[in-house]
N, C-alpha and C. Protein backbone atom coordinates (compact mmCIF):
# COMPACT_ATOMS: atom_id res chain seq x y z
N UNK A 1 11.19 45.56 -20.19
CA UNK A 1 11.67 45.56 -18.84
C UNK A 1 10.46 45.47 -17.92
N UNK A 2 10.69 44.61 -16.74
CA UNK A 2 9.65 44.53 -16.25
C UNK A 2 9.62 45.45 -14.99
N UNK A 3 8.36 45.62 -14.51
CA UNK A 3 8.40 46.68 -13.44
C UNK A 3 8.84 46.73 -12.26
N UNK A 4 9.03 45.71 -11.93
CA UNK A 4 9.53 45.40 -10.74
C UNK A 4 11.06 45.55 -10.48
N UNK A 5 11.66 45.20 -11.92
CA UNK A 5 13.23 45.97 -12.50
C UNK A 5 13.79 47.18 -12.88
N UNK A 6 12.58 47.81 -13.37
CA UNK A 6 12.55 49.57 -13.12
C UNK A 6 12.62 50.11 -12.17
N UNK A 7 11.47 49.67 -11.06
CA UNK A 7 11.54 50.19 -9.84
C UNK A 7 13.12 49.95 -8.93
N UNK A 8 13.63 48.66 -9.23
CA UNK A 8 15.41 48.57 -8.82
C UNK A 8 16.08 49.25 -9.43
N UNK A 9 16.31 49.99 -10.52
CA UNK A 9 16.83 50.27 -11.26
C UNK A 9 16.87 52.25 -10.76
N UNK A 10 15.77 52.32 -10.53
CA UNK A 10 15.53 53.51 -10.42
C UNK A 10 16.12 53.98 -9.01
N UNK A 11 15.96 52.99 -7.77
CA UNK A 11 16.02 53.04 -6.02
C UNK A 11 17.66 53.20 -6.22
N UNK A 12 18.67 52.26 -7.03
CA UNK A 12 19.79 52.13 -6.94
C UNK A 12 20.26 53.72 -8.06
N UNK A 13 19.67 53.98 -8.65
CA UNK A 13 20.17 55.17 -9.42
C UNK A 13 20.36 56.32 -8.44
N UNK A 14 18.48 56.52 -7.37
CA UNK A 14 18.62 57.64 -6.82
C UNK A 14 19.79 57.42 -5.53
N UNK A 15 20.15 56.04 -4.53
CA UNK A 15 21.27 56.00 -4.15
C UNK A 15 22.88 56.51 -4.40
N UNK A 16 22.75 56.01 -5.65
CA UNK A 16 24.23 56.57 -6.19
C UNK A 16 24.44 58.00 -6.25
N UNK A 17 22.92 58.82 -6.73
CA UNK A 17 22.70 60.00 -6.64
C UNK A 17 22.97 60.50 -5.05
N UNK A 18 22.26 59.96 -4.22
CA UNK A 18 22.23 60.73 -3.02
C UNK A 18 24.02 60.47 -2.75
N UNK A 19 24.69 59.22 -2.31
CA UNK A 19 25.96 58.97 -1.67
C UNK A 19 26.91 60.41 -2.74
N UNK A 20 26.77 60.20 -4.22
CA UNK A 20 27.71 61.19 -4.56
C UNK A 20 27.64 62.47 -4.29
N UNK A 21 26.56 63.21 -3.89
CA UNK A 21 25.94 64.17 -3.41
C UNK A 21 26.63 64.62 -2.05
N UNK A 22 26.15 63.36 -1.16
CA UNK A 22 27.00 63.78 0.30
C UNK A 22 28.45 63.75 0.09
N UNK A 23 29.27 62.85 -0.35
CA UNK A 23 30.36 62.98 -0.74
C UNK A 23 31.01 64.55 -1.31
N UNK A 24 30.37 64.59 -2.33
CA UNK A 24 30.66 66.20 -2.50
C UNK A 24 30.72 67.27 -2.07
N UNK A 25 29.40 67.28 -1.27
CA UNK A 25 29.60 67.94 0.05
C UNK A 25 30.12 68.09 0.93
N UNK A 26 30.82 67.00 1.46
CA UNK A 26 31.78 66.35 2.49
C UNK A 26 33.01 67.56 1.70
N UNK A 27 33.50 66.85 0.46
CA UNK A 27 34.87 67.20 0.21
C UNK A 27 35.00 68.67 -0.43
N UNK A 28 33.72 69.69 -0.31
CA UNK A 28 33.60 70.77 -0.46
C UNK A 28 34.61 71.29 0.39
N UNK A 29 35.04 72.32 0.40
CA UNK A 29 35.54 73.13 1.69
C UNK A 29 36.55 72.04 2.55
N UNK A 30 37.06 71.08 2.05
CA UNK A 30 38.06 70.19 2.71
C UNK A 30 39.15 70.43 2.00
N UNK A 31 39.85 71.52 1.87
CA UNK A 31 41.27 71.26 1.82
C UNK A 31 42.01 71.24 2.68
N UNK A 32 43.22 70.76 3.09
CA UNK A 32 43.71 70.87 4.06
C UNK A 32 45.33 71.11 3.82
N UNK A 33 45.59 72.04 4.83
CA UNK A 33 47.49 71.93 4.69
C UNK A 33 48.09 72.15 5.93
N UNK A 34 49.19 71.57 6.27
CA UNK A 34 49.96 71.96 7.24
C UNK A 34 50.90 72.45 7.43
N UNK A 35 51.78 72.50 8.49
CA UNK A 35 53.24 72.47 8.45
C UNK A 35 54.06 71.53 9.48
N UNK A 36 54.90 70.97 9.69
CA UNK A 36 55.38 70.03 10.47
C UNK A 36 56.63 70.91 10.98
N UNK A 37 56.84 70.22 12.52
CA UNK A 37 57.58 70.89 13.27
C UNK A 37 57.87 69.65 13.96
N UNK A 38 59.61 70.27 14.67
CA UNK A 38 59.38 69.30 15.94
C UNK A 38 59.78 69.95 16.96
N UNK A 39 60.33 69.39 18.20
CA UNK A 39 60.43 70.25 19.91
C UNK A 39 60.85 69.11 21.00
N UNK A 40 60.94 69.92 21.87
CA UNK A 40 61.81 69.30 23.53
C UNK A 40 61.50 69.85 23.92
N UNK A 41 61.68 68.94 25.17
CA UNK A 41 61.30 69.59 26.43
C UNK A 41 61.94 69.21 28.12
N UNK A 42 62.05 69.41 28.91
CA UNK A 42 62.66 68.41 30.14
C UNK A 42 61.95 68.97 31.27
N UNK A 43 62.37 67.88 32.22
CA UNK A 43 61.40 68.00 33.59
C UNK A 43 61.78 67.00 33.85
N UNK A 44 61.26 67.07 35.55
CA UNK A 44 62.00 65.86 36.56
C UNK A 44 60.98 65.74 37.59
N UNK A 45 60.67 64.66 37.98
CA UNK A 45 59.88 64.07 39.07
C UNK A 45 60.71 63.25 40.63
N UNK A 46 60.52 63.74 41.58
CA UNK A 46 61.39 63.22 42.54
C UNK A 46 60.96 61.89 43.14
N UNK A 47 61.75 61.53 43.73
CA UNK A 47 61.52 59.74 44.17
C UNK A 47 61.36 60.13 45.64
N UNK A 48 60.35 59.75 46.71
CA UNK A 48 60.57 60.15 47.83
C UNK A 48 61.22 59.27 48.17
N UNK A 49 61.31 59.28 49.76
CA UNK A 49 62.29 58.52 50.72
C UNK A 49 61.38 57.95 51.95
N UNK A 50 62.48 56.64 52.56
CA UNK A 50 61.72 56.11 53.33
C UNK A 50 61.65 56.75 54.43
N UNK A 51 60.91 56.47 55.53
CA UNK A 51 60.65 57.38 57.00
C UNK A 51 60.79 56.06 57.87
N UNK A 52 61.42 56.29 59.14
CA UNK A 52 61.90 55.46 59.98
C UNK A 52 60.44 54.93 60.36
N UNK A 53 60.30 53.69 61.12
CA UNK A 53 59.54 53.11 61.32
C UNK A 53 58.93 53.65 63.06
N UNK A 54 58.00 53.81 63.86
CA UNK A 54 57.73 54.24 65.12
C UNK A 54 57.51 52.85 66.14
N UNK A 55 57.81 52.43 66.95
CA UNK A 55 58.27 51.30 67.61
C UNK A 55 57.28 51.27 69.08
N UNK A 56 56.42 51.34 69.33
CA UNK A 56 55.91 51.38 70.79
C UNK A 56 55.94 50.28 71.64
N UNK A 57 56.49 50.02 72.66
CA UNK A 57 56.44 48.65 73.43
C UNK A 57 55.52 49.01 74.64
N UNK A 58 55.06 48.01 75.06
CA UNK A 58 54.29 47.73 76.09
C UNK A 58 54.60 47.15 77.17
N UNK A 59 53.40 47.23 77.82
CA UNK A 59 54.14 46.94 79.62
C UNK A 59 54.42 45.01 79.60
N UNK A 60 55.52 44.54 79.63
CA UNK A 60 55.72 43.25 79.90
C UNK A 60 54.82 42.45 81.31
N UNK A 61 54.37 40.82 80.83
CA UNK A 61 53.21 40.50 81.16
C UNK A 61 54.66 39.05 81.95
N UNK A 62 54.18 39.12 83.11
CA UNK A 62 55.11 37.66 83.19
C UNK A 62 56.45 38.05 83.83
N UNK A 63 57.34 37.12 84.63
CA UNK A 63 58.63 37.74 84.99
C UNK A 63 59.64 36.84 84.42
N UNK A 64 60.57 37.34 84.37
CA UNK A 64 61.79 36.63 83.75
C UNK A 64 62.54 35.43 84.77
N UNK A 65 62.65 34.67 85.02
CA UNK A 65 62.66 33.33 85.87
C UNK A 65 63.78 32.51 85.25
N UNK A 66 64.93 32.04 86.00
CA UNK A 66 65.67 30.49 85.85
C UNK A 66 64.47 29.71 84.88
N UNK A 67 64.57 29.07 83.38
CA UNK A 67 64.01 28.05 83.42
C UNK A 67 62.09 28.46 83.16
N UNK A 68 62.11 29.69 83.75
CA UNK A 68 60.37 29.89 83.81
C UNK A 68 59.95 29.96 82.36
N UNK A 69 58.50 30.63 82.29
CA UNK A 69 58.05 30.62 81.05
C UNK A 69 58.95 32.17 80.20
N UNK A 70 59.19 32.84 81.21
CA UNK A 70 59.35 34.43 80.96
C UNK A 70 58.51 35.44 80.73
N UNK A 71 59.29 36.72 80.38
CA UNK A 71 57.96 37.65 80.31
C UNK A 71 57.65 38.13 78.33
N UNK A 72 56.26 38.35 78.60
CA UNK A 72 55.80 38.46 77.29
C UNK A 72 55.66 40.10 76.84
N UNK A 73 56.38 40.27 75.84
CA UNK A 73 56.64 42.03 75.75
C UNK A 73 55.68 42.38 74.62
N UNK A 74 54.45 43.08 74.70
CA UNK A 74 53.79 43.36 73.33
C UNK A 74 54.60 44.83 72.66
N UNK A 75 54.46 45.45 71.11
CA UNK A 75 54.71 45.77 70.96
C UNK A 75 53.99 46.54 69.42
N UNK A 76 54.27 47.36 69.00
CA UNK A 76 53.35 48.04 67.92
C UNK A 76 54.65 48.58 67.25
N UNK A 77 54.69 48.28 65.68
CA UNK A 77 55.54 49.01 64.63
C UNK A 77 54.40 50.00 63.73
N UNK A 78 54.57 51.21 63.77
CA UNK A 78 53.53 51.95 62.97
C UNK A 78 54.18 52.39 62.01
N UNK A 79 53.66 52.53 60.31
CA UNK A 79 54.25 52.86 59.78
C UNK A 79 54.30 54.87 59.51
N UNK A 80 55.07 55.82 59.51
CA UNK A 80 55.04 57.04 59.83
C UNK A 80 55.46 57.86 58.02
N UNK A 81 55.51 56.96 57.51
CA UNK A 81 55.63 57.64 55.95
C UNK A 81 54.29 57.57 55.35
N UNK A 82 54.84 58.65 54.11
CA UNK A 82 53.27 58.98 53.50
C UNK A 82 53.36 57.79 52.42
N UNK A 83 53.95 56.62 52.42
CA UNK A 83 53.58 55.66 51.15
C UNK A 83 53.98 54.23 52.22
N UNK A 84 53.69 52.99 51.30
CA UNK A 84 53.82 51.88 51.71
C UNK A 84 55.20 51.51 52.39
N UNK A 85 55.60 50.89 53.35
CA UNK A 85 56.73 50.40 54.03
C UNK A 85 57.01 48.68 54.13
N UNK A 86 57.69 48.29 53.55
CA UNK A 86 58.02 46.90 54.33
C UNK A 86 58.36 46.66 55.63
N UNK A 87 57.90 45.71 56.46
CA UNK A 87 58.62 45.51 57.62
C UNK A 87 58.60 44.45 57.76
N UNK A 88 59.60 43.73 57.37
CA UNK A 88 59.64 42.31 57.61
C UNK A 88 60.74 41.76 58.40
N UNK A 89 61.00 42.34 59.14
CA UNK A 89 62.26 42.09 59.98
C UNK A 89 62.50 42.50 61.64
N UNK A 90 62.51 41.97 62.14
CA UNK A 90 62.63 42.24 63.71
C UNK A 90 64.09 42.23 64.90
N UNK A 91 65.02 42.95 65.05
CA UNK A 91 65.74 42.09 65.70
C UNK A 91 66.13 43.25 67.38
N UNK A 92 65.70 42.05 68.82
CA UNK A 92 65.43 42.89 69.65
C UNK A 92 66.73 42.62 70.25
N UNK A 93 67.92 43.54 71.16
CA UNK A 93 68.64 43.03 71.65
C UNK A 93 68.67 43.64 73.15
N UNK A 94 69.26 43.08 73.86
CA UNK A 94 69.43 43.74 74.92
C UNK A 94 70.43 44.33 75.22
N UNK A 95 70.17 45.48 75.10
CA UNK A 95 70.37 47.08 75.27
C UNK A 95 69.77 48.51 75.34
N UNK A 96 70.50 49.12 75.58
CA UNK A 96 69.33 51.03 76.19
C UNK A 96 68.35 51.31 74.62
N UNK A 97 68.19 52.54 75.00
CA UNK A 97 67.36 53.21 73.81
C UNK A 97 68.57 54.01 72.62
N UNK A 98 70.10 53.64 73.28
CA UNK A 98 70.85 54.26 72.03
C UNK A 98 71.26 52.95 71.66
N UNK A 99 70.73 51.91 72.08
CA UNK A 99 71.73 50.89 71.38
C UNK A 99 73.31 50.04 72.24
N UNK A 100 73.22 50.77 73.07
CA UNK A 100 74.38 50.30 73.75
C UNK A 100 74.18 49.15 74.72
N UNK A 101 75.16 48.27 74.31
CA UNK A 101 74.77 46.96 74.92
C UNK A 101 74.31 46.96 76.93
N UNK A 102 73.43 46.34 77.12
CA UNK A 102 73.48 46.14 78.79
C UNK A 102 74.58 45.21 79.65
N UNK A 103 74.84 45.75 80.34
CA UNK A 103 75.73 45.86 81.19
C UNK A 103 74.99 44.72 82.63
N UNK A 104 75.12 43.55 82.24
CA UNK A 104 74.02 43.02 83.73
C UNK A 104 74.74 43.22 84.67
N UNK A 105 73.95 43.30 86.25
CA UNK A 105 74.36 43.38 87.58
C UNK A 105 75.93 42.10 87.33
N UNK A 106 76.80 42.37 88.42
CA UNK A 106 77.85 41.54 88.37
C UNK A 106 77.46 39.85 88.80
N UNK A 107 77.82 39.32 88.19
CA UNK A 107 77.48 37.54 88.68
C UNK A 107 76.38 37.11 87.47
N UNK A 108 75.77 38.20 86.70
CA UNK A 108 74.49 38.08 86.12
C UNK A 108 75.39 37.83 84.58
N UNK A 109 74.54 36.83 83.55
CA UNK A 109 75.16 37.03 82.78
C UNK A 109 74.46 37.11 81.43
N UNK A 110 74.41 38.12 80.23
CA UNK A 110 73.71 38.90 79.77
C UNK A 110 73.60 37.22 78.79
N UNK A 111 73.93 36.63 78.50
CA UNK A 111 74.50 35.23 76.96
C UNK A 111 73.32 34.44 78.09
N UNK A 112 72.86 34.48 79.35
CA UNK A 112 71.55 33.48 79.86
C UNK A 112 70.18 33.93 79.31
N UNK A 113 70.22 35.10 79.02
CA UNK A 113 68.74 35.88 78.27
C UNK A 113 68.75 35.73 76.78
N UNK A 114 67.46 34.99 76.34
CA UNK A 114 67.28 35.03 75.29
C UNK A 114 65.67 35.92 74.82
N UNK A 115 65.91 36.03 73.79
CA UNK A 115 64.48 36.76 73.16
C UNK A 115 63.64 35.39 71.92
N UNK A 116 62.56 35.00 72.38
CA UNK A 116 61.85 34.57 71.75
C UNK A 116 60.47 35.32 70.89
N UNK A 117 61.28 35.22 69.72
CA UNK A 117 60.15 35.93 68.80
C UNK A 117 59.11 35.22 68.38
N UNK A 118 58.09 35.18 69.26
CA UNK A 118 56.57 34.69 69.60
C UNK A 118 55.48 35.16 68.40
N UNK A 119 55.43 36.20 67.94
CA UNK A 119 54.74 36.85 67.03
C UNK A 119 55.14 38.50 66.27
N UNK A 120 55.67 38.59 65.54
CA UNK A 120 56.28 39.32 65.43
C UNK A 120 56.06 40.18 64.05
N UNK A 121 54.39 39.78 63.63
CA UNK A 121 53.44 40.66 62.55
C UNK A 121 54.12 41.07 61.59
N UNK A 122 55.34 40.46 60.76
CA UNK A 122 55.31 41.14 59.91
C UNK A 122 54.34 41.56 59.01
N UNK A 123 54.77 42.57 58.07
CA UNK A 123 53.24 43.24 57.21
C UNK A 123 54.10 44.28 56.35
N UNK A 124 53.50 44.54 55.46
CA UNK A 124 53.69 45.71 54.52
C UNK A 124 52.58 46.55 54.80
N UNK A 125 53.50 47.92 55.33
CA UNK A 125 52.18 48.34 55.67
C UNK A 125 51.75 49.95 54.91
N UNK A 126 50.33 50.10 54.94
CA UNK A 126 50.42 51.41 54.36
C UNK A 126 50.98 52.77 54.86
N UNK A 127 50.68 53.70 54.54
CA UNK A 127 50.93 54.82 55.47
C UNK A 127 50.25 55.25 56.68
N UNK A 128 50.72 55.25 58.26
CA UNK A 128 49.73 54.94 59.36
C UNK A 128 49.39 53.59 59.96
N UNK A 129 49.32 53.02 58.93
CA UNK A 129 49.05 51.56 59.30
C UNK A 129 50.04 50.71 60.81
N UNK A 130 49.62 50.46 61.26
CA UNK A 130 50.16 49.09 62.37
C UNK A 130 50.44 47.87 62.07
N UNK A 131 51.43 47.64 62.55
CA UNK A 131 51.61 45.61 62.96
C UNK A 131 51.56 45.36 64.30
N UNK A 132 51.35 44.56 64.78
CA UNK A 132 51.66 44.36 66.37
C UNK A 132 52.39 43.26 66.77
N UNK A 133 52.88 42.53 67.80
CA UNK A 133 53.54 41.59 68.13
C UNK A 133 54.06 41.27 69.28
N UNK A 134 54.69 40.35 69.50
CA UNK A 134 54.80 40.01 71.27
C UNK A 134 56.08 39.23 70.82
N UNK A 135 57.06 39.94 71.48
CA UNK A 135 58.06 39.08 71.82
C UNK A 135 58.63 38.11 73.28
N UNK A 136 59.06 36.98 73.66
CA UNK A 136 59.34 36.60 74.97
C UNK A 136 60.40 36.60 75.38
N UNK A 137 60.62 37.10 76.70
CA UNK A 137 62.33 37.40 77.17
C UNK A 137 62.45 35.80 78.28
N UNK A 138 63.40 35.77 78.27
CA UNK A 138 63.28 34.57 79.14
C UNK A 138 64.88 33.71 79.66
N UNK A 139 65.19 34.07 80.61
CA UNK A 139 66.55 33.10 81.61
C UNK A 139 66.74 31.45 81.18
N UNK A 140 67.80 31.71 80.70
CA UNK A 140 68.32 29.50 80.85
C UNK A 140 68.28 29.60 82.26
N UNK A 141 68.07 28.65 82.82
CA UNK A 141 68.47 27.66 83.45
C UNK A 141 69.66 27.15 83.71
N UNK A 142 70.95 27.71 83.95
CA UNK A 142 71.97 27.13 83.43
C UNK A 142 72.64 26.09 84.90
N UNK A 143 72.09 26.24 85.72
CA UNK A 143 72.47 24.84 87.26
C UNK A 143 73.32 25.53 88.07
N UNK A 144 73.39 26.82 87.75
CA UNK A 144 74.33 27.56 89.18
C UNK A 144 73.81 28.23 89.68
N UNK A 145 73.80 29.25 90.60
CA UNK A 145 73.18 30.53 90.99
C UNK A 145 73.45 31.49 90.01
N UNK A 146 72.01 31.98 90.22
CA UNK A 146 71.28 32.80 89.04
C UNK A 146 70.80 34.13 90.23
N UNK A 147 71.57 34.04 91.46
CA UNK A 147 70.95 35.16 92.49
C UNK A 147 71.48 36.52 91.94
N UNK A 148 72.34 37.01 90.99
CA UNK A 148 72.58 38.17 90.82
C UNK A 148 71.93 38.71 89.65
N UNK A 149 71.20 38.13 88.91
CA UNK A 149 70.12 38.43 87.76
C UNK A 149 69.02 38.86 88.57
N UNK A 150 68.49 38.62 89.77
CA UNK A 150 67.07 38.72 90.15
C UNK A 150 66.92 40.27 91.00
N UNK A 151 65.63 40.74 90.21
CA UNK A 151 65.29 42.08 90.23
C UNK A 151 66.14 42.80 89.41
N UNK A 152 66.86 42.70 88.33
CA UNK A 152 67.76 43.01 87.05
C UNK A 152 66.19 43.91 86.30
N UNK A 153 66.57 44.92 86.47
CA UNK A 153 66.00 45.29 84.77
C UNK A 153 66.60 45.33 83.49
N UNK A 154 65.63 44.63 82.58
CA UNK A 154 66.83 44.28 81.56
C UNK A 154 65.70 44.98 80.19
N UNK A 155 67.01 45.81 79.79
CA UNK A 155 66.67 46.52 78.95
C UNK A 155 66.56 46.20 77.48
N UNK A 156 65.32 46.24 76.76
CA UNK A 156 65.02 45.82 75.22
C UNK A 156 64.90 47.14 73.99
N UNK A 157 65.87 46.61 73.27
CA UNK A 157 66.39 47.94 71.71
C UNK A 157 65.48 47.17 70.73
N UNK A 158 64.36 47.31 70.45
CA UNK A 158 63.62 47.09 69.01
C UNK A 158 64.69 47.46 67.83
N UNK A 159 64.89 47.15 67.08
CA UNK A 159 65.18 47.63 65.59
C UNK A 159 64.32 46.75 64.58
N UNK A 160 63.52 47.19 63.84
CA UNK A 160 62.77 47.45 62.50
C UNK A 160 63.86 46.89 61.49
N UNK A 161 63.67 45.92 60.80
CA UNK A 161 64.79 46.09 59.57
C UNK A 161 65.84 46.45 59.48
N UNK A 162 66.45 45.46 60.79
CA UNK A 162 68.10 46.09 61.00
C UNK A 162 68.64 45.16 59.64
N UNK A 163 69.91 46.21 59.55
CA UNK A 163 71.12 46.05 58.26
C UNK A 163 71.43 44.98 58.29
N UNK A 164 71.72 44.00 57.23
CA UNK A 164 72.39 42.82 57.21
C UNK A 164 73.73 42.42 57.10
């Protein structure tokens, strides 16, 4: 045998030696046993709810005119819940702050006012967060006297995501 085959012979012996060694050691003191079980349990997590939307309007820029350009109403939707809100929906009508339709001066007629939704930001917004927007109010023209509309205050109901 030559020496160079002894010396392999010998490196791979003391290997086998050392790995069975740790091995043994390893599986010294490794027994193991258990017992198996099983179990339940319950619990409940709540879903919150949405929070109405906060609506601020601003001072109208422009007057309402036969035919004119009209007036330009800015306006801010903030969102007032503690999680994300959609607001993708706008619809302004004319009426009070409960909703109840306006009543124009006599001769005046409420079907000549329209609302042009100019910008109207929708957004998903976070909690706190803002959209802003400008809506335009504005008189037809309709070829008769229009003298009992003038100096009319005419009253605007924001609703947020009215019902369909």
């Amino acid at each position: 045998m030559s020496t160079s085959t002894a010396r392999s012979t010998k490196r791979t012996t003391r290997r086998t030696v050392a790995v069975t060694a740790v091995l043994a050691l390893a599986g010294a003191g490794a027994a193991f046993a258990y017992w198996t079980a099983s179990g339940e349990g319950d619990g409940q997590a709540e879903t919150g709810v949405s929070e109405e939307f906060i609506v601020t309007v601003g001072t109208a820029a422009g007057l309402i005119e036969p035919g004119g350009p009209g007036a330009v109403v800015p306006f801010t939707v903030t969102n007032n819940a503690s999680s994300a809100q959609e607001y993708e929906a706008l619809l302004v009508v004319l009426a009070d702050e409960n909703g109840d339709p306006w009543v124009p001066p006599t001769g005046c007629l409420a079907a000549d006012y329209n609302i042009v939704y100019t910008d109207p930001g929708y957004a998903n917004l976070a909690p706190e967060d803002q959209a802003t927007g400008t809506i335009t109010v504005t008189l037809d023209d309709t070829l008769v006297n229009q003298d009992a509309c003038q100096d009319a205050d005419v009253p605007l109901h924001f609703i947020v995501n009215p019902p369909v």
